[in-house]
Protein backbone atom coordinates (compact mmCIF):
# COMPACT_ATOMS: atom_id res chain seq x y z
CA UNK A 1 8.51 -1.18 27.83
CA UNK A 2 6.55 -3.41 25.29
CA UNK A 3 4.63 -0.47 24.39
CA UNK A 4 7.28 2.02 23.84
CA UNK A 5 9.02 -0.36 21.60
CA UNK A 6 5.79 -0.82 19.72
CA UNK A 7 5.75 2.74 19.28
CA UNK A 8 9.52 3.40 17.84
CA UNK A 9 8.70 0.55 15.52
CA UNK A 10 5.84 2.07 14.50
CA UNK A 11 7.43 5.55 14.03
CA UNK A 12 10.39 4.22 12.12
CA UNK A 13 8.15 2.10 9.94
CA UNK A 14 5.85 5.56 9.05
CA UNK A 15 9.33 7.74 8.79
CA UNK A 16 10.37 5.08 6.20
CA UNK A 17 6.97 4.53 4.72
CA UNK A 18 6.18 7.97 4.20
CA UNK A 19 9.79 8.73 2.73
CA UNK A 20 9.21 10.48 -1.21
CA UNK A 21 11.78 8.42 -2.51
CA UNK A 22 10.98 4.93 -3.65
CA UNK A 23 14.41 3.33 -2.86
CA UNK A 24 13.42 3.79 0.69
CA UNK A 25 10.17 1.72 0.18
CA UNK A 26 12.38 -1.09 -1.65
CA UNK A 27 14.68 -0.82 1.39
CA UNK A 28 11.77 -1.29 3.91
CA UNK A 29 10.42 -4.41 1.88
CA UNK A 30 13.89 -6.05 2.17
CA UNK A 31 13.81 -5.23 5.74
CA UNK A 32 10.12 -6.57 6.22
CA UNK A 33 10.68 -9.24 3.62
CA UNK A 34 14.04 -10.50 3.97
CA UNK A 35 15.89 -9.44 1.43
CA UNK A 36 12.94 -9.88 -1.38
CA UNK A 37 12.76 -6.06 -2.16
CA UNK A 38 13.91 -7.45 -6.05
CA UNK A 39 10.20 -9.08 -6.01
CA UNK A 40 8.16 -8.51 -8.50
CA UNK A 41 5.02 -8.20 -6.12
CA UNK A 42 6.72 -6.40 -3.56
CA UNK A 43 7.81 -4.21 -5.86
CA UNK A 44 4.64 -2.86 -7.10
CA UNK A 45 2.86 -3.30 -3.91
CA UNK A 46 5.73 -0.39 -2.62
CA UNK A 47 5.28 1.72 -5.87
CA UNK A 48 1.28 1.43 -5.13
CA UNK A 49 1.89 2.70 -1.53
CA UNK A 50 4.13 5.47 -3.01
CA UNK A 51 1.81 6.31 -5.48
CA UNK A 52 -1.16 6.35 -2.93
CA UNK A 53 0.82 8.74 -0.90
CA UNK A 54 1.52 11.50 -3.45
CA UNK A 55 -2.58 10.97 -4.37
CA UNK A 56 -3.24 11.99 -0.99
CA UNK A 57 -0.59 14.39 -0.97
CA UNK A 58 -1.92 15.94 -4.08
CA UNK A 59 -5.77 15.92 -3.26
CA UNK A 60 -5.88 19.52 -2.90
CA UNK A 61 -4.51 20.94 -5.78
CA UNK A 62 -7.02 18.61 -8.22
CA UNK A 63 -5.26 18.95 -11.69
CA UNK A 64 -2.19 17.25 -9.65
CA UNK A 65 -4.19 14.94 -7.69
CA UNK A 66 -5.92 13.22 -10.79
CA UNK A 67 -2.42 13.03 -12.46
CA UNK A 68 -1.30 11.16 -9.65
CA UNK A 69 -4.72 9.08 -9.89
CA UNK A 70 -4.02 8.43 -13.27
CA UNK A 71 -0.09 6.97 -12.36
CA UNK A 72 -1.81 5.01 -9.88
CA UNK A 73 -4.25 3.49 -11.75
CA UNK A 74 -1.68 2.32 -14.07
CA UNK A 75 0.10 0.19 -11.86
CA UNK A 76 -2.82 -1.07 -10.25
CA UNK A 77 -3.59 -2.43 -14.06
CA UNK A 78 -0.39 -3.56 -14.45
CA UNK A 79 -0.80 -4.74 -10.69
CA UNK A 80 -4.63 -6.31 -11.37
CA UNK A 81 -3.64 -8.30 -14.72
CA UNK A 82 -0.95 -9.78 -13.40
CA UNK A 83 -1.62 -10.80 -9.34
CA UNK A 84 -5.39 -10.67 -9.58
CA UNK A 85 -5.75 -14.13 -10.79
CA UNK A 86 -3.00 -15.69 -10.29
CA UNK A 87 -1.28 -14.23 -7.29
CA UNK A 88 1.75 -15.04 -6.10
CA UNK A 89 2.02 -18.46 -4.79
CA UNK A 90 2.27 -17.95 -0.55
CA UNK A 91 -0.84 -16.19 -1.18
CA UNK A 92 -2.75 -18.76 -3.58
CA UNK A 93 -3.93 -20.03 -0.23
CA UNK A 94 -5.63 -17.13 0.73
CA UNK A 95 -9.32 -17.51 0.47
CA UNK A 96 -9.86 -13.71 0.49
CA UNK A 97 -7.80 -13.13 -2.02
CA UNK A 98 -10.21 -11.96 -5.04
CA UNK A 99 -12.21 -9.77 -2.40
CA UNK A 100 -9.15 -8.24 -1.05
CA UNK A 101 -8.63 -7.15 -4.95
CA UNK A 102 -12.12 -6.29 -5.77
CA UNK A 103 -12.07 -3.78 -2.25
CA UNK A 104 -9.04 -1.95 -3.77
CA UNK A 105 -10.18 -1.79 -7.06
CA UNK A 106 -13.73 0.00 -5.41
CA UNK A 107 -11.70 2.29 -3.17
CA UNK A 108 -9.30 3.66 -6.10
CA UNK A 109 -12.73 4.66 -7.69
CA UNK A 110 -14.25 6.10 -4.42
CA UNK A 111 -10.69 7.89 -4.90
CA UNK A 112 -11.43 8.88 -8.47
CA UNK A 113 -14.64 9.98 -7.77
CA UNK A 114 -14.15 12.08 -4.81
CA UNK A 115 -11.55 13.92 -6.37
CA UNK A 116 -13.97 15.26 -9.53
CA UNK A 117 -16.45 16.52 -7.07
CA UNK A 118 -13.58 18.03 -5.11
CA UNK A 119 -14.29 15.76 -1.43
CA UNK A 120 -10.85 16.45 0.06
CA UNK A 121 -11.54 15.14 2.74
CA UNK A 122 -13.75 12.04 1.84
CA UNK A 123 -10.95 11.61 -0.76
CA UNK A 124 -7.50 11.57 2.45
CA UNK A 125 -10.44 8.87 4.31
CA UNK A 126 -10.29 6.68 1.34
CA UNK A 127 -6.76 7.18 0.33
CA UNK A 128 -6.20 6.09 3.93
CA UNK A 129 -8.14 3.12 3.88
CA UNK A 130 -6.05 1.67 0.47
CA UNK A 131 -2.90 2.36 1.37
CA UNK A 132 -3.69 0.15 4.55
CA UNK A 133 -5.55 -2.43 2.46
CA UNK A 134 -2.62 -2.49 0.14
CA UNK A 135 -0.27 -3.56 3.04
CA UNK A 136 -2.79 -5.73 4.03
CA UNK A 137 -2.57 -7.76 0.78
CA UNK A 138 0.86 -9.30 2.13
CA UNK A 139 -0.04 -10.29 5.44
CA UNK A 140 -0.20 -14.01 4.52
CA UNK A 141 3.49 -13.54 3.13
CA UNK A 142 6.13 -15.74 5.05
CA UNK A 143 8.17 -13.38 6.71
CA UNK A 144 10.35 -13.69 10.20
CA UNK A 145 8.01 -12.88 13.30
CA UNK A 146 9.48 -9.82 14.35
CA UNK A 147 8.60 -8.38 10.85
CA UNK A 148 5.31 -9.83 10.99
CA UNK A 149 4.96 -7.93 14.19
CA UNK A 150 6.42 -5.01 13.09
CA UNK A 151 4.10 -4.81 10.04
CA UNK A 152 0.80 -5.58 12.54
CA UNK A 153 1.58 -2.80 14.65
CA UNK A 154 2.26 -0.57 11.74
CA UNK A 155 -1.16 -1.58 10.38
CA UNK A 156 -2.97 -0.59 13.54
């Protein structure tokens, strides 16, 4: 029983997740974060995930893909000047912090990279690996337990 709740979670979390709109990513943070959706950090962390998807969405048609890259990368500027040192403060405890940013800011130019030398799939891996990275960076948020659960299964 455990398990097949585990699994509609999960499901529901990826049907909402993977949604193109971004009010349904706002609406998923206030569900996972109680009501913070208005957040300043959630809020970009949601428009990264977004913007993550359509890069991986995109990969394959390249002219596409790297204008998605490039709307990406802007955030995560916007994102990176204003978190990377001085991050919100339930995270300011988080020793891993500064790595955390440093992996993301690596794996958006594994992204980069892969996508000029055409690596579709080399370029869905990495996509994959920061869009769950980019979750990961709230998982020292205070949040009820069932959303903390919900978000570690949906992280699996």
């Amino acid at each position: 029983m455990n398990r097949t709740f585990s699994a509609l979670i999960l499901w529901a979390f990826l049907f909402l997740f993977a949604s193109p709109g971004f009010a349904c990513d706002v609406d998923l943070a206030n569900m996972l974060f109680g009501g913070k959706g208005d957040d300043a950090f959630i809020q970009t962390i949601s428009r990264l995930a977004s913007l993550t998807q359509s890069v991986g969405k995109s990969a394959e048609k390249p002219d596409e893909g790297k204008a998605n890259l490039k709307n990406l990368m802007n955030v995560w500027i916007e994102f990176d000047n204003r978190f990377s040192q001085k991050p919100p403060e339930w995270a300011s405890q988080d020793t891993k912090w500064t790595a955390k940013i440093k992996t993301l800011t690596d794996l958006i130019g594994k992204i980069q990279k892969f996508l000029e030398e055409t690596k579709i799939n080399e370029c869905h891996i990495a996509v994959t690996e920061l869009h769950r990275r980019i979750l990961q960076l709230v998982e020292t948020m205070p949040m009820p337990e069932l959303n903390r659960k919900l978000l570690s299964v949906s992280g699996t």
